[in-house]
PDB file of N, CA and C in Angstrom:
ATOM      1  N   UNK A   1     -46.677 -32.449  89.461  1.00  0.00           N
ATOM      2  CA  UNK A   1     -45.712 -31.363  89.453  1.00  0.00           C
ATOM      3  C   UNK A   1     -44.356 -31.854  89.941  1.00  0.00           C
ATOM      4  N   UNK A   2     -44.427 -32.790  91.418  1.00  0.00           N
ATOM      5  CA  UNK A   2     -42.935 -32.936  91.606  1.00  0.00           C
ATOM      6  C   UNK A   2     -42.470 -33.417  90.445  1.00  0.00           C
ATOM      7  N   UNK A   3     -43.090 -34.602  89.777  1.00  0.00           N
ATOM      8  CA  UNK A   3     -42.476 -35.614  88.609  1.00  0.00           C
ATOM      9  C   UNK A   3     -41.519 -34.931  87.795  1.00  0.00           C
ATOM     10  N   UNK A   4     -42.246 -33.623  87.236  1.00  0.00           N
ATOM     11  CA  UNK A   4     -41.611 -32.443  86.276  1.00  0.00           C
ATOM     12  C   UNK A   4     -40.320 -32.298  87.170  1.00  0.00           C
ATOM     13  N   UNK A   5     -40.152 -31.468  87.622  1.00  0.00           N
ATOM     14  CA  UNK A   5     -39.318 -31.487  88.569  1.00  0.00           C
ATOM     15  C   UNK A   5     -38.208 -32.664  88.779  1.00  0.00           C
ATOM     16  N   UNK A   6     -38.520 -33.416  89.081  1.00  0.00           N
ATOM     17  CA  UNK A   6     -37.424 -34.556  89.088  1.00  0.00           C
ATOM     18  C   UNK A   6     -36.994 -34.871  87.841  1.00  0.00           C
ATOM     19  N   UNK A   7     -37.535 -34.825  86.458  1.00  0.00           N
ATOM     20  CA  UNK A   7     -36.985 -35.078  85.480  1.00  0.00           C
ATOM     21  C   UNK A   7     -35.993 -33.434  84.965  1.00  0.00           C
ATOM     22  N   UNK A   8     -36.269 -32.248  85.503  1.00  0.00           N
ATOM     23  CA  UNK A   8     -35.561 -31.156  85.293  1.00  0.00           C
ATOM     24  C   UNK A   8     -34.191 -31.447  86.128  1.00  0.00           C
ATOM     25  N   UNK A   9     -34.672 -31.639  87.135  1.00  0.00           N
ATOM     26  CA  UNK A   9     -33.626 -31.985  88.117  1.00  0.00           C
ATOM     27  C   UNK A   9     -32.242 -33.291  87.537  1.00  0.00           C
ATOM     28  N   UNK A  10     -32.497 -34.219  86.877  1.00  0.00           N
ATOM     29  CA  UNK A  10     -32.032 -35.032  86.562  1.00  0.00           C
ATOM     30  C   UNK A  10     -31.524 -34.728  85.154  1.00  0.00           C
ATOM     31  N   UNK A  11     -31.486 -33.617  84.276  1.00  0.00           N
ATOM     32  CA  UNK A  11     -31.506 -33.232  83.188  1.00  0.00           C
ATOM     33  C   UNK A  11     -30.330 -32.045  83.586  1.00  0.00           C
ATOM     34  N   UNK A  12     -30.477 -31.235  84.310  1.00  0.00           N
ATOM     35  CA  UNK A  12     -29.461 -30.671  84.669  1.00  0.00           C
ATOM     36  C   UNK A  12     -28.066 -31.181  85.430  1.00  0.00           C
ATOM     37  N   UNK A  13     -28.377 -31.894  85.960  1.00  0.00           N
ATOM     38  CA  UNK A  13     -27.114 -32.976  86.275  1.00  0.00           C
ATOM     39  C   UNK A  13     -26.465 -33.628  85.383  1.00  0.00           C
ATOM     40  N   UNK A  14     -27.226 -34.255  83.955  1.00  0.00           N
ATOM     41  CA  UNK A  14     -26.901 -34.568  82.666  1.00  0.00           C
ATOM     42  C   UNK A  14     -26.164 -33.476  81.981  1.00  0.00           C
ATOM     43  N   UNK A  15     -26.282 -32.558  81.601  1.00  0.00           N
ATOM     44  CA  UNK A  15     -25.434 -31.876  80.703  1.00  0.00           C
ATOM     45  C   UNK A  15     -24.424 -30.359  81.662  1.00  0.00           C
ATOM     46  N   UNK A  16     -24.531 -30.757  82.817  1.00  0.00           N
ATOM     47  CA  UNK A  16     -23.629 -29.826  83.928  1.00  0.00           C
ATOM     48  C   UNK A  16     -22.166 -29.666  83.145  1.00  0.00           C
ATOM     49  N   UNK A  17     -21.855 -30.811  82.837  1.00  0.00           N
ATOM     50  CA  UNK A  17     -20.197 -30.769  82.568  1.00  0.00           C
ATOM     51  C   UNK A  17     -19.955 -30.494  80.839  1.00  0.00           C
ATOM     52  N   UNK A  18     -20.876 -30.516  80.241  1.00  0.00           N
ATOM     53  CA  UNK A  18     -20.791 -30.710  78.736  1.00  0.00           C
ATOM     54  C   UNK A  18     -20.371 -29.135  77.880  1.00  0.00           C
ATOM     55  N   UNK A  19     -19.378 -28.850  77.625  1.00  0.00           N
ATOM     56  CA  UNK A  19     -18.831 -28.037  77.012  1.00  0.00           C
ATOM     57  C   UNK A  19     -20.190 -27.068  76.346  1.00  0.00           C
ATOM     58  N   UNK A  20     -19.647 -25.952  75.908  1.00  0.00           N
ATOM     59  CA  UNK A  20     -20.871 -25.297  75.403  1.00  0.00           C
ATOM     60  C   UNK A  20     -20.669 -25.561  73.590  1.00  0.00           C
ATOM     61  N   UNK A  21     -21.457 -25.864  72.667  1.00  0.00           N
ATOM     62  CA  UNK A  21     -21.328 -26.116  71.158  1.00  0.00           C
ATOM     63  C   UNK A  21     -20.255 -24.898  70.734  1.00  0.00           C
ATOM     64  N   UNK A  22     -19.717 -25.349  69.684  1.00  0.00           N
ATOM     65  CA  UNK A  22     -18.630 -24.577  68.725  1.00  0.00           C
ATOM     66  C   UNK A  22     -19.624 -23.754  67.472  1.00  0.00           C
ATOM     67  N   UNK A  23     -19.641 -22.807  67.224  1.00  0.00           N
ATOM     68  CA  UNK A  23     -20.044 -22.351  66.305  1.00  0.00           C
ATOM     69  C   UNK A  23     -19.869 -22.973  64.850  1.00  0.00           C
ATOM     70  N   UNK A  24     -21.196 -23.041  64.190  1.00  0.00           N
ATOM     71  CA  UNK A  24     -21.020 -23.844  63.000  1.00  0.00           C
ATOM     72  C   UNK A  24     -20.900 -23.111  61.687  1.00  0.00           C
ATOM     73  N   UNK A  25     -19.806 -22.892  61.086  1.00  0.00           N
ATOM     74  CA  UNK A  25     -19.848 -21.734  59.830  1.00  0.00           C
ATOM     75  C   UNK A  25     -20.576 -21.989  58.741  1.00  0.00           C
ATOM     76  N   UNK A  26     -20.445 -20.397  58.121  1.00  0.00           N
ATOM     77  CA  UNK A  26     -21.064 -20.414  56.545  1.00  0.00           C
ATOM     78  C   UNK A  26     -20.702 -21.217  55.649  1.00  0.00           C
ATOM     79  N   UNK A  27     -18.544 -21.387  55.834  1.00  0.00           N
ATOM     80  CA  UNK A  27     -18.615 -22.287  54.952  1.00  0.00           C
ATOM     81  C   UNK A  27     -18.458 -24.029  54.938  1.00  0.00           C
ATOM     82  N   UNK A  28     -18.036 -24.063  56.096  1.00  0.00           N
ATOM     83  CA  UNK A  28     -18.431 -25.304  56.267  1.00  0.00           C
ATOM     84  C   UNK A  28     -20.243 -25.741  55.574  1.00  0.00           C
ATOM     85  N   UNK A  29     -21.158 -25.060  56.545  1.00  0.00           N
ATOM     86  CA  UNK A  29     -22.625 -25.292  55.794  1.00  0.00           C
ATOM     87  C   UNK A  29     -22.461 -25.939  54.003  1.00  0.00           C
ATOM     88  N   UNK A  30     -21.573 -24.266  53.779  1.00  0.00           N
ATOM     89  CA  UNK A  30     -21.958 -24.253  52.124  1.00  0.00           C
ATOM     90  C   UNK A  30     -20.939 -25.995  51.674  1.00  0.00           C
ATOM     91  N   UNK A  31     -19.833 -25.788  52.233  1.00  0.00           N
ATOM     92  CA  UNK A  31     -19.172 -27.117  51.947  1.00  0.00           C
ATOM     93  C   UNK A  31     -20.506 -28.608  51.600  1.00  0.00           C
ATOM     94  N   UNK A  32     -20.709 -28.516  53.202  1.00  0.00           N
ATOM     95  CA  UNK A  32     -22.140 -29.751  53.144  1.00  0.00           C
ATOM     96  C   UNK A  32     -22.638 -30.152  52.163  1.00  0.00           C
ATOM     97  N   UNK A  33     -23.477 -28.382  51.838  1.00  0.00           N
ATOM     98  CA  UNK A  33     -24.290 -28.435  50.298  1.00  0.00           C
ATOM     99  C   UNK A  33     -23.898 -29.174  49.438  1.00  0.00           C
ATOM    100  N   UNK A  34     -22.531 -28.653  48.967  1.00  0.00           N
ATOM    101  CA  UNK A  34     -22.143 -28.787  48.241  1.00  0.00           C
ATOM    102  C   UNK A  34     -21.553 -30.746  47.747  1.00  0.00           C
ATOM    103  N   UNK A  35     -21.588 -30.691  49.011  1.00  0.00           N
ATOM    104  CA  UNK A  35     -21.212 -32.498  49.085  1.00  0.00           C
ATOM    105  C   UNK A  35     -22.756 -32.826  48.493  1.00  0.00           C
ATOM    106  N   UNK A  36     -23.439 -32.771  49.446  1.00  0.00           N
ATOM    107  CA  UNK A  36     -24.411 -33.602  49.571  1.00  0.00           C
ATOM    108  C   UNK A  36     -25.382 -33.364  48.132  1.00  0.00           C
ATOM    109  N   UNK A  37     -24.702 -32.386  47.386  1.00  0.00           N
ATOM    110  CA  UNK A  37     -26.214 -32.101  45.929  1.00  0.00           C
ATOM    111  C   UNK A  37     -25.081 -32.451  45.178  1.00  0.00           C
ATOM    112  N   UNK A  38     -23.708 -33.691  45.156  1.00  0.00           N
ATOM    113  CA  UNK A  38     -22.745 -33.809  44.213  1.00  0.00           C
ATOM    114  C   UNK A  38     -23.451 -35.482  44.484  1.00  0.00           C
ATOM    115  N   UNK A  39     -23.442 -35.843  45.616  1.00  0.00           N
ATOM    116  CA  UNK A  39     -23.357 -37.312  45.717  1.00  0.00           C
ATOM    117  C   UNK A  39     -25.358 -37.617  45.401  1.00  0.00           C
ATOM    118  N   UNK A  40     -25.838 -36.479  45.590  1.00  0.00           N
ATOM    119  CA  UNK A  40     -27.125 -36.828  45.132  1.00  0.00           C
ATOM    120  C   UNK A  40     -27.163 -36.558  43.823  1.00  0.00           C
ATOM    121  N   UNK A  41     -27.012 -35.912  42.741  1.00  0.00           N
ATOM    122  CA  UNK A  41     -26.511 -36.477  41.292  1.00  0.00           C
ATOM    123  C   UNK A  41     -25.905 -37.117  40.607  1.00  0.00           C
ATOM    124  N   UNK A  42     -25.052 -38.079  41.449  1.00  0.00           N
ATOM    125  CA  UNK A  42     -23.872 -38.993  40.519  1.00  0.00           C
ATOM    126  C   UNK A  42     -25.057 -40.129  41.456  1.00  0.00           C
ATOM    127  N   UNK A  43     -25.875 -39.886  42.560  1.00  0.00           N
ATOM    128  CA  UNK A  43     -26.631 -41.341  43.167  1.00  0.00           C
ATOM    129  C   UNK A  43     -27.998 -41.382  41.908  1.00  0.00           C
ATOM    130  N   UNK A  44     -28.378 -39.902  41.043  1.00  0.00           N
ATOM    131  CA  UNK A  44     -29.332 -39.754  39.792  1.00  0.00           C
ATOM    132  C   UNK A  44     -28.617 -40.325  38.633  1.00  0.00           C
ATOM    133  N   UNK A  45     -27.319 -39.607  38.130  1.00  0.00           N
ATOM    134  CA  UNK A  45     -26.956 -40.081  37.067  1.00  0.00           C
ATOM    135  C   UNK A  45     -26.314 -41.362  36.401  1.00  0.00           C
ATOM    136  N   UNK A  46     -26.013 -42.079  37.548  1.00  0.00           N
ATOM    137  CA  UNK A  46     -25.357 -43.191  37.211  1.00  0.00           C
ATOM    138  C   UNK A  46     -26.911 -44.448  36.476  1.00  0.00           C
ATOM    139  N   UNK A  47     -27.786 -44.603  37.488  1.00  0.00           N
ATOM    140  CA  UNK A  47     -28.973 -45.415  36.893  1.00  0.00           C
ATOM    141  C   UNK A  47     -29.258 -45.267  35.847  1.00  0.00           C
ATOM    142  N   UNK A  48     -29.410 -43.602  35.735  1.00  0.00           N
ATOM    143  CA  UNK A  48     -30.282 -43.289  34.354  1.00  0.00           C
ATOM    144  C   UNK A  48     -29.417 -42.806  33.228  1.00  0.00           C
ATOM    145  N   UNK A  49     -27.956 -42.972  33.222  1.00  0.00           N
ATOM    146  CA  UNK A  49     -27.220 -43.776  32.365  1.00  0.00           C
ATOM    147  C   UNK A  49     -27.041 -44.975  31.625  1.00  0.00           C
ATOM    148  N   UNK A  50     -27.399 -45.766  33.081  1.00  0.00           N
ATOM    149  CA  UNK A  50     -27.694 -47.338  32.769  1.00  0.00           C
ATOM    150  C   UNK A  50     -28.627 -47.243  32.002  1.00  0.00           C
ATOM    151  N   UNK A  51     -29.631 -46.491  32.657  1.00  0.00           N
ATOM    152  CA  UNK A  51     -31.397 -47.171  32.179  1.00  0.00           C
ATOM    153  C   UNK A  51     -31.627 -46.525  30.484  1.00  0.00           C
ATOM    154  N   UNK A  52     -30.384 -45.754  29.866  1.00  0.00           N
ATOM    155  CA  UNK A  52     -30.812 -44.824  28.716  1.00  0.00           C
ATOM    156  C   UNK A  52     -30.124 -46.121  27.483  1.00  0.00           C
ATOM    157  N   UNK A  53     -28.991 -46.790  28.424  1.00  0.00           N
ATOM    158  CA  UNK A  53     -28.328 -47.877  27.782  1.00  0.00           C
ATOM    159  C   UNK A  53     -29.187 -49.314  27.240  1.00  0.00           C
ATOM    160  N   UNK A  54     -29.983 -49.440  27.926  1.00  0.00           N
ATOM    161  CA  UNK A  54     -31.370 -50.405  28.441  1.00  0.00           C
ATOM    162  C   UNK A  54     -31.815 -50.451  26.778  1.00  0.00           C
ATOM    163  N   UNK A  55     -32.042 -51.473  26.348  1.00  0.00           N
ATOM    164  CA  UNK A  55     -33.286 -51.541  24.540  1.00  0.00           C
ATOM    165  C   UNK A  55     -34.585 -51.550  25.590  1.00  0.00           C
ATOM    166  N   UNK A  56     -35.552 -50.892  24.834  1.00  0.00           N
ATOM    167  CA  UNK A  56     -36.866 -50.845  25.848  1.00  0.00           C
ATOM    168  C   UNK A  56     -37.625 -52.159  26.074  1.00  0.00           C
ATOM    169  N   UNK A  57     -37.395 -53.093  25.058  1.00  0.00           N
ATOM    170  CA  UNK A  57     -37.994 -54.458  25.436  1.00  0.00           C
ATOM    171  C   UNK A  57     -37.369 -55.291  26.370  1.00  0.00           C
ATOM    172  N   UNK A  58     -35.990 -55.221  26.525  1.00  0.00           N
ATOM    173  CA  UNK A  58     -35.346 -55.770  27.764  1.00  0.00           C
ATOM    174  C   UNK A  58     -35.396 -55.060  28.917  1.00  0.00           C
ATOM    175  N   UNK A  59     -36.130 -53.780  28.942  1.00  0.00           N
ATOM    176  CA  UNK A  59     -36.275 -53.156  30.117  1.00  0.00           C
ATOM    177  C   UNK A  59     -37.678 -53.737  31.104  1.00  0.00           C
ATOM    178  N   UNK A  60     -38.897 -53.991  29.672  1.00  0.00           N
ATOM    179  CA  UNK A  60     -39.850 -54.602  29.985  1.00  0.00           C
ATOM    180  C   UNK A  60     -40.007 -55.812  30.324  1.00  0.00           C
ATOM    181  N   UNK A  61     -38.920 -56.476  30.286  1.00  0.00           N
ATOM    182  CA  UNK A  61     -38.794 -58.418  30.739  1.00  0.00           C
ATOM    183  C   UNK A  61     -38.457 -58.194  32.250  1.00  0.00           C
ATOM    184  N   UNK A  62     -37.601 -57.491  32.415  1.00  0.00           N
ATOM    185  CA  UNK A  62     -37.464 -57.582  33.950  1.00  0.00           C
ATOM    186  C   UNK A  62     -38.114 -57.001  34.857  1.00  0.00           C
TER     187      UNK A  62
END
């Protein structure tokens, strides 16, 4: 039990001074999305551009 304790104890001394978080908005969030499902289709479409460019027997040599 003390152990608990000493690690609470030492945990509250850790974040004593630390500002309280900023609220995180809707659109920022939606922004994110919006990044992150753009760069995950151009990280899909670019290969399988390549790979449509590909003759299928030179796809099979390598």
């Amino acid at each position: 039990m003390r152990n608990d304790l000493g690690h609470l104890f030492v945990l509250r001394l850790a974040t004593a001074d630390l500002p309280e978080p900023e609220e995180f908005g809707t659109a920022a969030a939606l922004a994110g999305m919006a990044c992150t499902t753009g760069v995950g289709a151009l990280a899909g479409l670019i290969p399988a551009t390549v790979a449509v460019r590909v003759k299928v027997i030179d796809a099979t040599r390598y």
